[in-house]
N, C-alpha and C. Protein backbone atom coordinates (compact mmCIF):
# COMPACT_ATOMS: atom_id res chain seq x y z
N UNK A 1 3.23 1.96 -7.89
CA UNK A 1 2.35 0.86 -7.64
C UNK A 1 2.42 -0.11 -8.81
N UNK A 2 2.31 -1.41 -8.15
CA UNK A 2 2.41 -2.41 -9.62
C UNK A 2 1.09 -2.67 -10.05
N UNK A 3 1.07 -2.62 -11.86
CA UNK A 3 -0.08 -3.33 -11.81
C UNK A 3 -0.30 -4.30 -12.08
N UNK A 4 -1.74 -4.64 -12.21
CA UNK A 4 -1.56 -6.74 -12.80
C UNK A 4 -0.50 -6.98 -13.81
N UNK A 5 -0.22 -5.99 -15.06
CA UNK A 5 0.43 -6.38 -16.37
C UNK A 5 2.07 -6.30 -15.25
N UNK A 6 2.47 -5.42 -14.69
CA UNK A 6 4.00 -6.49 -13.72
C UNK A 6 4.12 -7.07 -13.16
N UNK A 7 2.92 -7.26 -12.14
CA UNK A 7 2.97 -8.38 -11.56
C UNK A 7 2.99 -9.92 -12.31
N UNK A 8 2.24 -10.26 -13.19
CA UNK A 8 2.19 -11.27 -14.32
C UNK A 8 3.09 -11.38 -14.46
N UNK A 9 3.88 -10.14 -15.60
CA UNK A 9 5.73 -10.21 -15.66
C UNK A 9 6.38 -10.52 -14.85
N UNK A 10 6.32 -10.27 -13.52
CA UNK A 10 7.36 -10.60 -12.70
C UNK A 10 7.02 -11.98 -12.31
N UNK A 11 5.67 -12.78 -12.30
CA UNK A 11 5.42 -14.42 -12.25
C UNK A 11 5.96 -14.72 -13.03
N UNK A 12 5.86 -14.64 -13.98
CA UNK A 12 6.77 -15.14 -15.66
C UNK A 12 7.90 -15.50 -15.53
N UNK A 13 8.61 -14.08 -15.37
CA UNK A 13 10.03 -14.34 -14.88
C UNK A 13 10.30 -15.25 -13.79
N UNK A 14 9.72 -15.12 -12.97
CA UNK A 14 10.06 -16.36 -11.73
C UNK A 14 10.32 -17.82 -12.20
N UNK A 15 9.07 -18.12 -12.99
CA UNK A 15 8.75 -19.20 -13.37
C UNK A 15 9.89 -20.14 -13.84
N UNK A 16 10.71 -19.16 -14.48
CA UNK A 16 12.19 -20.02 -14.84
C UNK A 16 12.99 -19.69 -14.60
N UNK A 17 13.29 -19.89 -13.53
CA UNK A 17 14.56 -19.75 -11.84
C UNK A 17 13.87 -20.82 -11.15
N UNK A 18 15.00 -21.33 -10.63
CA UNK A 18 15.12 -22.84 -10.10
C UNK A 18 14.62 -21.96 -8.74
N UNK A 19 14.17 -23.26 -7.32
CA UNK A 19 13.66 -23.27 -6.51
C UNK A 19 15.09 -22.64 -5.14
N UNK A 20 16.25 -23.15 -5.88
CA UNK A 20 17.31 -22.12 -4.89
C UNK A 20 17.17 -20.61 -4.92
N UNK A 21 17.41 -20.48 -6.44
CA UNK A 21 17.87 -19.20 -6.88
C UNK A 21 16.45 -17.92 -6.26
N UNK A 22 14.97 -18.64 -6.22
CA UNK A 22 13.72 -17.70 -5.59
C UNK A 22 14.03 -17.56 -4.15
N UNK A 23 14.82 -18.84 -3.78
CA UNK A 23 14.81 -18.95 -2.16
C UNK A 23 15.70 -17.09 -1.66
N UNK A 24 16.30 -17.18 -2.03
CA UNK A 24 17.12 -15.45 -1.83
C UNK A 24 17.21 -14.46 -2.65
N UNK A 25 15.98 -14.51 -3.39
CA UNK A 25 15.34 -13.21 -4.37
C UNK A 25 14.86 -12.32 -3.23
N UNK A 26 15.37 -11.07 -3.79
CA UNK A 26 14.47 -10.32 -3.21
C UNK A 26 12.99 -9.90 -3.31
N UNK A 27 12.12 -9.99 -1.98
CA UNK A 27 11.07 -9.78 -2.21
C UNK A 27 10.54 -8.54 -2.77
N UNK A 28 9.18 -8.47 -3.04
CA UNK A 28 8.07 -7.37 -3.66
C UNK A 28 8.45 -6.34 -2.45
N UNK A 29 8.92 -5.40 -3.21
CA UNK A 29 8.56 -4.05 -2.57
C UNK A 29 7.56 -3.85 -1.92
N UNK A 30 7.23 -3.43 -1.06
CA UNK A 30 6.07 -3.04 0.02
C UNK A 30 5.93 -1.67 -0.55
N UNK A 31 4.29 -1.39 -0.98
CA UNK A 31 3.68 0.00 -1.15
C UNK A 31 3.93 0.91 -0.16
N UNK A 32 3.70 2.01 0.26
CA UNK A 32 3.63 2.97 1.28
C UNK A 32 2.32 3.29 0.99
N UNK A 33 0.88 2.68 1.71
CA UNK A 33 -0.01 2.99 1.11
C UNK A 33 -0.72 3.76 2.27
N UNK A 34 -0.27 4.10 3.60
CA UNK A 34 -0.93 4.74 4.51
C UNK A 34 -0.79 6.56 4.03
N UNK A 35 -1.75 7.08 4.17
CA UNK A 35 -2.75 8.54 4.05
C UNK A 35 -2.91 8.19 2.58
N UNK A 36 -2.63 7.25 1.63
CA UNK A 36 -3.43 7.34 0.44
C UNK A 36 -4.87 7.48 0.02
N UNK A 37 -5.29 8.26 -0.85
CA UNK A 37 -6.17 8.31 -1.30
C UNK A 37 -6.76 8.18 -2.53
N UNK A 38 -6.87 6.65 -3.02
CA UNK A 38 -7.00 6.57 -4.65
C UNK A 38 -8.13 7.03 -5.31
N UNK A 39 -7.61 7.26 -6.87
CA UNK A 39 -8.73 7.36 -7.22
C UNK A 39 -10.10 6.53 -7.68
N UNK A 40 -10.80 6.74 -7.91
CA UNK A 40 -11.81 5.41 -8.34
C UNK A 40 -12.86 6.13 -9.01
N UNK A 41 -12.61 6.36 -10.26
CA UNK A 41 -12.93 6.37 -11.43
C UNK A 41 -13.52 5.46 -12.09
N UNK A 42 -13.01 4.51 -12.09
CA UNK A 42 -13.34 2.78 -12.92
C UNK A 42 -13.83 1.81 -12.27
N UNK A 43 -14.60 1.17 -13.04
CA UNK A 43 -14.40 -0.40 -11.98
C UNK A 43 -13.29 -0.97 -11.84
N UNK A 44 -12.21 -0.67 -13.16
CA UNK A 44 -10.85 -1.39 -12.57
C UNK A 44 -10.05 -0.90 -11.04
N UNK A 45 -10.01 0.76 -11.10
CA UNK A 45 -9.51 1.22 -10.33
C UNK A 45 -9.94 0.80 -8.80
N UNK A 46 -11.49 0.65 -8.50
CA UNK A 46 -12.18 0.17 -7.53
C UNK A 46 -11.85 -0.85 -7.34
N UNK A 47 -11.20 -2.02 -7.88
CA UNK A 47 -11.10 -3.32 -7.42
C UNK A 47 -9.65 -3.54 -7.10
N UNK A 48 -8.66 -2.63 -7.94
CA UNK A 48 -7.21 -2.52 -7.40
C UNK A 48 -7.20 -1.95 -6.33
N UNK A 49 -8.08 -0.94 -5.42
CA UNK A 49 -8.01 -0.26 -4.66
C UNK A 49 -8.23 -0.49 -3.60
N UNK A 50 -9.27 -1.71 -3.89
CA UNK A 50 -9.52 -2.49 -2.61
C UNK A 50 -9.12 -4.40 -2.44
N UNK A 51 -8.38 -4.52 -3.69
CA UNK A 51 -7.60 -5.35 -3.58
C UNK A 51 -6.77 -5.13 -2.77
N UNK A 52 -5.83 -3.95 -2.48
CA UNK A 52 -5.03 -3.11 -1.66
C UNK A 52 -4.95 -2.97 -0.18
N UNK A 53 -6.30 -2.63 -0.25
CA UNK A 53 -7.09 -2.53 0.87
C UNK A 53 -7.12 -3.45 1.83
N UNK A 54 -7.45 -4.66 1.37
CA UNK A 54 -7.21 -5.82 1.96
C UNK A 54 -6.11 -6.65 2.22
N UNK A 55 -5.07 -5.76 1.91
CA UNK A 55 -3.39 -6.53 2.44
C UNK A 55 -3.10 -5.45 3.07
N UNK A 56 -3.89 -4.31 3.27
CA UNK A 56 -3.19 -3.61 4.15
C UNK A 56 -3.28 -3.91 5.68
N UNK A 57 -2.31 -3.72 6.01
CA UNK A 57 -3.10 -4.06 7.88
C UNK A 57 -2.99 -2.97 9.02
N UNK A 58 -3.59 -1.91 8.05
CA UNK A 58 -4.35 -0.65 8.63
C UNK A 58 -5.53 -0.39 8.48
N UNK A 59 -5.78 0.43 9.35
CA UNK A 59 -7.62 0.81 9.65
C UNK A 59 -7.75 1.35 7.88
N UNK A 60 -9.22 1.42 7.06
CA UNK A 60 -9.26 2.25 5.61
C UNK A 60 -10.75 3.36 6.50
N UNK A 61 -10.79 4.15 5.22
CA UNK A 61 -12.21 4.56 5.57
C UNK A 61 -12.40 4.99 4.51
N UNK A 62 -14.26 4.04 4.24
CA UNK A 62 -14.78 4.08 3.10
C UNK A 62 -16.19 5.09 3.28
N UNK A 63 -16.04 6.10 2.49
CA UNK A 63 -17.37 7.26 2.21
C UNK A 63 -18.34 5.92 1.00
N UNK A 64 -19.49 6.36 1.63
CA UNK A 64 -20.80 5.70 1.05
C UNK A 64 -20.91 6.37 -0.07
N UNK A 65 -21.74 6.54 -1.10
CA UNK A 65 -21.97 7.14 -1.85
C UNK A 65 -24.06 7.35 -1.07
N UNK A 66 -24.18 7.01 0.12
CA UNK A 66 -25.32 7.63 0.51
C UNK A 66 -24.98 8.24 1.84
N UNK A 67 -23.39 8.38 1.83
CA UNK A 67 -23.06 9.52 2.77
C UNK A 67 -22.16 9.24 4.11
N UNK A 68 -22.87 7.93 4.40
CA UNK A 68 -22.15 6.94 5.36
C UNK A 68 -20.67 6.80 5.53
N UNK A 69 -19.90 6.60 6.86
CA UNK A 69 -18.58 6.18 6.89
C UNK A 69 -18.67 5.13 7.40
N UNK A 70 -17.83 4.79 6.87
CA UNK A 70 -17.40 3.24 7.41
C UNK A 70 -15.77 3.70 7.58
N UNK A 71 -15.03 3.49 9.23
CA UNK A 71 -14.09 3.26 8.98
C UNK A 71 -13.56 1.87 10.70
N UNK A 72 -12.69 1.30 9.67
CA UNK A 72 -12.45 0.11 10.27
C UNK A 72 -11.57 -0.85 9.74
N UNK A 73 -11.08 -2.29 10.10
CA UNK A 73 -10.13 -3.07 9.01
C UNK A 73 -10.95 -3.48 8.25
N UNK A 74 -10.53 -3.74 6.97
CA UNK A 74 -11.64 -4.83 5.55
C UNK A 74 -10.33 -5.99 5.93
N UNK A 75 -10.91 -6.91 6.44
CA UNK A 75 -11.01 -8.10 6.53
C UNK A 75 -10.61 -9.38 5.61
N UNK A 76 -11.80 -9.02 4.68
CA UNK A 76 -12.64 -9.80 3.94
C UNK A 76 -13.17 -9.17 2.39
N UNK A 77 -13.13 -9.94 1.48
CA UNK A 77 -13.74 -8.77 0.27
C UNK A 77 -13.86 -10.37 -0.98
N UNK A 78 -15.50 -10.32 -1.50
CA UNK A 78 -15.98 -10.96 -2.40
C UNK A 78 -15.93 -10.63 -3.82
N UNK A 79 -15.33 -10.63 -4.86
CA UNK A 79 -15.14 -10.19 -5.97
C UNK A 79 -16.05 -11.17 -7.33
N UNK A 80 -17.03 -10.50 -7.61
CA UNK A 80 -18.15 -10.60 -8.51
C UNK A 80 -17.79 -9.93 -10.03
N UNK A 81 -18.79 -11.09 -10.65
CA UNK A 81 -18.67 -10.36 -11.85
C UNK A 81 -18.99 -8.61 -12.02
N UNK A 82 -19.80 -8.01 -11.16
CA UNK A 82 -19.79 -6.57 -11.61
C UNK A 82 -19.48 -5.88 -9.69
N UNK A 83 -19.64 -4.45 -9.76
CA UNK A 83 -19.52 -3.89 -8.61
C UNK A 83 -20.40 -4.17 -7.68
N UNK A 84 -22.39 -4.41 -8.38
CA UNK A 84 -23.34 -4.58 -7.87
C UNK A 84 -23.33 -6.08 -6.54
N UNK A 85 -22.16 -7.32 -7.16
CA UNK A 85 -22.74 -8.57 -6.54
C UNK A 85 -20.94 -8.48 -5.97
N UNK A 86 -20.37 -7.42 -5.94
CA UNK A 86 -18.71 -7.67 -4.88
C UNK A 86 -18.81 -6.65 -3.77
N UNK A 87 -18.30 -7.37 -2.56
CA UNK A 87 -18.51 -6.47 -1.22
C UNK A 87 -17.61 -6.91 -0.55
N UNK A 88 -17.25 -5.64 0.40
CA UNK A 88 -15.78 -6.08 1.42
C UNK A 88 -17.06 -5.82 2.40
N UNK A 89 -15.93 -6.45 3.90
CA UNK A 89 -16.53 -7.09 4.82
C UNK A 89 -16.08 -6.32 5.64
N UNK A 90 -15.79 -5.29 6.52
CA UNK A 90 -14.66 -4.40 7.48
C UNK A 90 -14.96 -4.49 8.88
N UNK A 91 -14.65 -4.40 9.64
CA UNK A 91 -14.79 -4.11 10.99
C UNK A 91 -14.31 -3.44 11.76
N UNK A 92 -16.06 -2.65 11.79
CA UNK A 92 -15.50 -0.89 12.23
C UNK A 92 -14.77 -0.97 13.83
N UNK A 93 -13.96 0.43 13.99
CA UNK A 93 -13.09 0.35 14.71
C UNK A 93 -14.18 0.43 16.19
N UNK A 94 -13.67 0.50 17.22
CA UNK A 94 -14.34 -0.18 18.55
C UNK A 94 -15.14 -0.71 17.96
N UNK A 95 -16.10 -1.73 17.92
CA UNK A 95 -17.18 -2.31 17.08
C UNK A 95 -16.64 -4.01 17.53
N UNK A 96 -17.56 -4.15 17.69
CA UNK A 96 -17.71 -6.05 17.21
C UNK A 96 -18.13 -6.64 16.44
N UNK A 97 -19.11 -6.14 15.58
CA UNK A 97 -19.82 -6.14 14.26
C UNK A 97 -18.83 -6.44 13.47
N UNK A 98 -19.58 -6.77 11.99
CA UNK A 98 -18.77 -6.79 11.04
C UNK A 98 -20.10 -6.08 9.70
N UNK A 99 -19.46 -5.27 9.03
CA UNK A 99 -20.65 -4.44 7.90
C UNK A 99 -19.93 -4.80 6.95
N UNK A 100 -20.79 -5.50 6.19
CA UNK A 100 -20.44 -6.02 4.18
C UNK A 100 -20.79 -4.67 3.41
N UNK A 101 -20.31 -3.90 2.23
CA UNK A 101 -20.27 -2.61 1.73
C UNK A 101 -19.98 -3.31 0.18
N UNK A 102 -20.98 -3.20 -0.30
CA UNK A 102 -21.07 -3.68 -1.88
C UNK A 102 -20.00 -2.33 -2.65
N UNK A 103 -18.97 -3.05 -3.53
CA UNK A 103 -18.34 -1.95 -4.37
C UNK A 103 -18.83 -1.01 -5.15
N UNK A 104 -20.06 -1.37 -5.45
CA UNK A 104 -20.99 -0.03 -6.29
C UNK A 104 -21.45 0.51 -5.02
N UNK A 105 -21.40 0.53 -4.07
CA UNK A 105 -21.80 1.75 -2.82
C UNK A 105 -20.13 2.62 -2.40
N UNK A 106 -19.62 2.33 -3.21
CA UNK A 106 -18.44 3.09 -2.58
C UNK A 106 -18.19 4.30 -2.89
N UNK A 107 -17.91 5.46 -2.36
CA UNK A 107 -17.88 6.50 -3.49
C UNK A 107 -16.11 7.04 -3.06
N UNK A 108 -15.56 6.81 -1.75
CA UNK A 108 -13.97 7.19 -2.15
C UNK A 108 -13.59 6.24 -0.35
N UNK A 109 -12.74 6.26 -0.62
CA UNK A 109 -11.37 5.06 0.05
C UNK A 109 -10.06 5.89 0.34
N UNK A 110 -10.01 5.60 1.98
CA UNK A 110 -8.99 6.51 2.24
C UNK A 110 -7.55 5.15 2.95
N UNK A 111 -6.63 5.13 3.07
CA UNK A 111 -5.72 4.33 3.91
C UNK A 111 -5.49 5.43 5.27
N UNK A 112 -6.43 4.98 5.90
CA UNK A 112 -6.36 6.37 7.17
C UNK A 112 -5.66 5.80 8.45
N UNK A 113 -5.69 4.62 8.98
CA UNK A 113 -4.88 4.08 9.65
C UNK A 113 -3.69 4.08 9.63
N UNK A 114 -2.81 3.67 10.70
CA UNK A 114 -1.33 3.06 10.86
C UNK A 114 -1.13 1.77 10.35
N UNK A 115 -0.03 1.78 9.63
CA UNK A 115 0.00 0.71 8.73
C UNK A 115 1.09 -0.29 10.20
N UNK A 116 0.59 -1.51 10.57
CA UNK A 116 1.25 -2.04 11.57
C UNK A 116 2.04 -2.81 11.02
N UNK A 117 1.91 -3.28 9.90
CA UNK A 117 3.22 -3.81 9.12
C UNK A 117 3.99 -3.19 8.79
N UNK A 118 4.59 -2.08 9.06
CA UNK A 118 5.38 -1.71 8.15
C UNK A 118 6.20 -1.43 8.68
N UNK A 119 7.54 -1.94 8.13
CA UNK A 119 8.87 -1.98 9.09
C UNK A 119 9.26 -2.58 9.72
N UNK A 120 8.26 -4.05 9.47
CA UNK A 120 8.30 -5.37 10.12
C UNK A 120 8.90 -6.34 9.58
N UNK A 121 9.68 -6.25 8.51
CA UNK A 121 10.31 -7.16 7.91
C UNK A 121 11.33 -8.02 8.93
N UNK A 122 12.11 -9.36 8.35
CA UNK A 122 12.64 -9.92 8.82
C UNK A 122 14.28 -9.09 9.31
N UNK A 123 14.52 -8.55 8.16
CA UNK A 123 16.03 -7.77 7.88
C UNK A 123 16.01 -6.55 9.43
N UNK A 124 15.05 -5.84 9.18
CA UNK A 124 14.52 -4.75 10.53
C UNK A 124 14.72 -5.50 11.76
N UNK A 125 14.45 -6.62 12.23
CA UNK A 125 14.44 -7.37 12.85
C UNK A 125 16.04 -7.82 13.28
N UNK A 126 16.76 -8.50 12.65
CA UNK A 126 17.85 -8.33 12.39
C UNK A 126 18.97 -7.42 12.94
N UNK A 127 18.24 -6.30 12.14
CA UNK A 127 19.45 -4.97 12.34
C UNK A 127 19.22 -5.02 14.10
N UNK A 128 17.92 -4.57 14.32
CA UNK A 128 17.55 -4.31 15.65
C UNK A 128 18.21 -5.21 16.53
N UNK A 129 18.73 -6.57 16.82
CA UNK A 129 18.83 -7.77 17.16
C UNK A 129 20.33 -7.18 17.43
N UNK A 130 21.11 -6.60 16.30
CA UNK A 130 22.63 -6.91 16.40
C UNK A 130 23.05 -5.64 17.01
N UNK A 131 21.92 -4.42 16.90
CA UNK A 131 21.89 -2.96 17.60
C UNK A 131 21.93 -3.88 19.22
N UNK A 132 20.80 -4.45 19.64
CA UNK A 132 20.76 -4.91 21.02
C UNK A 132 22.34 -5.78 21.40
N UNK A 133 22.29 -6.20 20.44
CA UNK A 133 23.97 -7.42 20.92
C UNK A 133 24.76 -6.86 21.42
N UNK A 134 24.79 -5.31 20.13
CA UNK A 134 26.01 -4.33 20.13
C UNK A 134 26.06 -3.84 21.92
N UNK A 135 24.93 -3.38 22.43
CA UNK A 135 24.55 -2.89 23.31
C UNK A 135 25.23 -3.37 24.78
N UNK A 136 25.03 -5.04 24.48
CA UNK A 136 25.28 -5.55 25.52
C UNK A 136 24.08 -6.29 26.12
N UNK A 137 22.99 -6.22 25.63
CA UNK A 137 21.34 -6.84 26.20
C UNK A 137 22.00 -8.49 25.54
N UNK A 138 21.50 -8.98 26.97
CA UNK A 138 21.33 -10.62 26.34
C UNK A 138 19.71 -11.34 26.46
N UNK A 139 19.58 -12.43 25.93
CA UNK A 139 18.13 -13.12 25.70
C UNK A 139 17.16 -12.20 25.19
N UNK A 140 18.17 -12.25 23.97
CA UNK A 140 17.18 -11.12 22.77
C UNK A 140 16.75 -11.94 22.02
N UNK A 141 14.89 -11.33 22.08
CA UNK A 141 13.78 -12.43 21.33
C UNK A 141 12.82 -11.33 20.69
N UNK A 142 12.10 -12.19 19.92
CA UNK A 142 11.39 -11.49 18.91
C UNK A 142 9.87 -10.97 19.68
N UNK A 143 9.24 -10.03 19.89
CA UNK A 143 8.53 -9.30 20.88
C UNK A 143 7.65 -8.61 19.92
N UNK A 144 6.38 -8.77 20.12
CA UNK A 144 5.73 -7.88 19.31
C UNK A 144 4.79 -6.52 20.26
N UNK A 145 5.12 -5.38 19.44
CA UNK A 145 5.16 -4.32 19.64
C UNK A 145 3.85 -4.22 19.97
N UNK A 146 3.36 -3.36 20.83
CA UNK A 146 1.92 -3.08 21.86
C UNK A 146 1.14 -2.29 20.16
N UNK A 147 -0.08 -2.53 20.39
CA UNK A 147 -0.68 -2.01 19.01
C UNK A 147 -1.30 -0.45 20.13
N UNK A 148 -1.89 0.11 19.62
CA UNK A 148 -2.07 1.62 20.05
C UNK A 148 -3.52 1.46 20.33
């Protein structure tokens, strides 16, 4: 996992490479962050965790620290000077609602969902495309996959 101090580094570095040379960089590695379970120990760790959280585009599920589950997508997430005044926003699964969960109520964070991005890159896409050509299928288009 990267943390802020590579990510920074790796802005840095960007910064001086011309606007061709980024055009066919390879992108950021994609985490494998589905059945993770971080730890959260810190306030730092709590805010990387659900910084996370919120690019994932899988279901999470967050234990209360008064016992409660919440599990559903986080959406949404407000980042405050302390844990007390920052809250993600999720929306629990069947549900229409939406429940705000202040970061000092959190007590552990799971990536329990299917991660629906993943494996969605452009290149995957691609391969799949020239697998179908190979095949013989014509009026091959980009189709998105039935969610579960």
């Amino acid at each position: 996992m990267a943390t802020e101090q590579q990510e920074s580094a790796k802005l840095e570095q960007l910064a001086h490479q011309s606007q061709d040379d980024i055009e066919v960089i390879a992108g950021r590695d994609k985490e494998q962050l589905e059945g993770w379970v971080p730890e959260l120990a810190t306030d730092a760790e709590v805010r990387e965790a659900l910084e996370k959280a919120f690019d994932y585009r899988g279901d999470v599920t967050i234990t209360k620290k008064d016992g409660g589950v919440v599990v559903g997508y986080l959406f949404d997430r407000r980042s405050g000077t302390s844990l007390d005044d920052s809250f993600v926003r999720i929306i629990p699964t069947n549900e229409k609602t939406k429940v705000n969960v202040a970061y000092s109520q959190i007590a552990a964070l799971a990536f329990t969902g299917r991660d629906t991005a993943a494996g969605k890159t452009f290149e995957a896409w691609v391969k799949k495309y020239w697998e179908k050509k190979a095949a013989g299928e014509t009026n091959i288009q980009i189709a998105p996959e039935m969610l579960d």
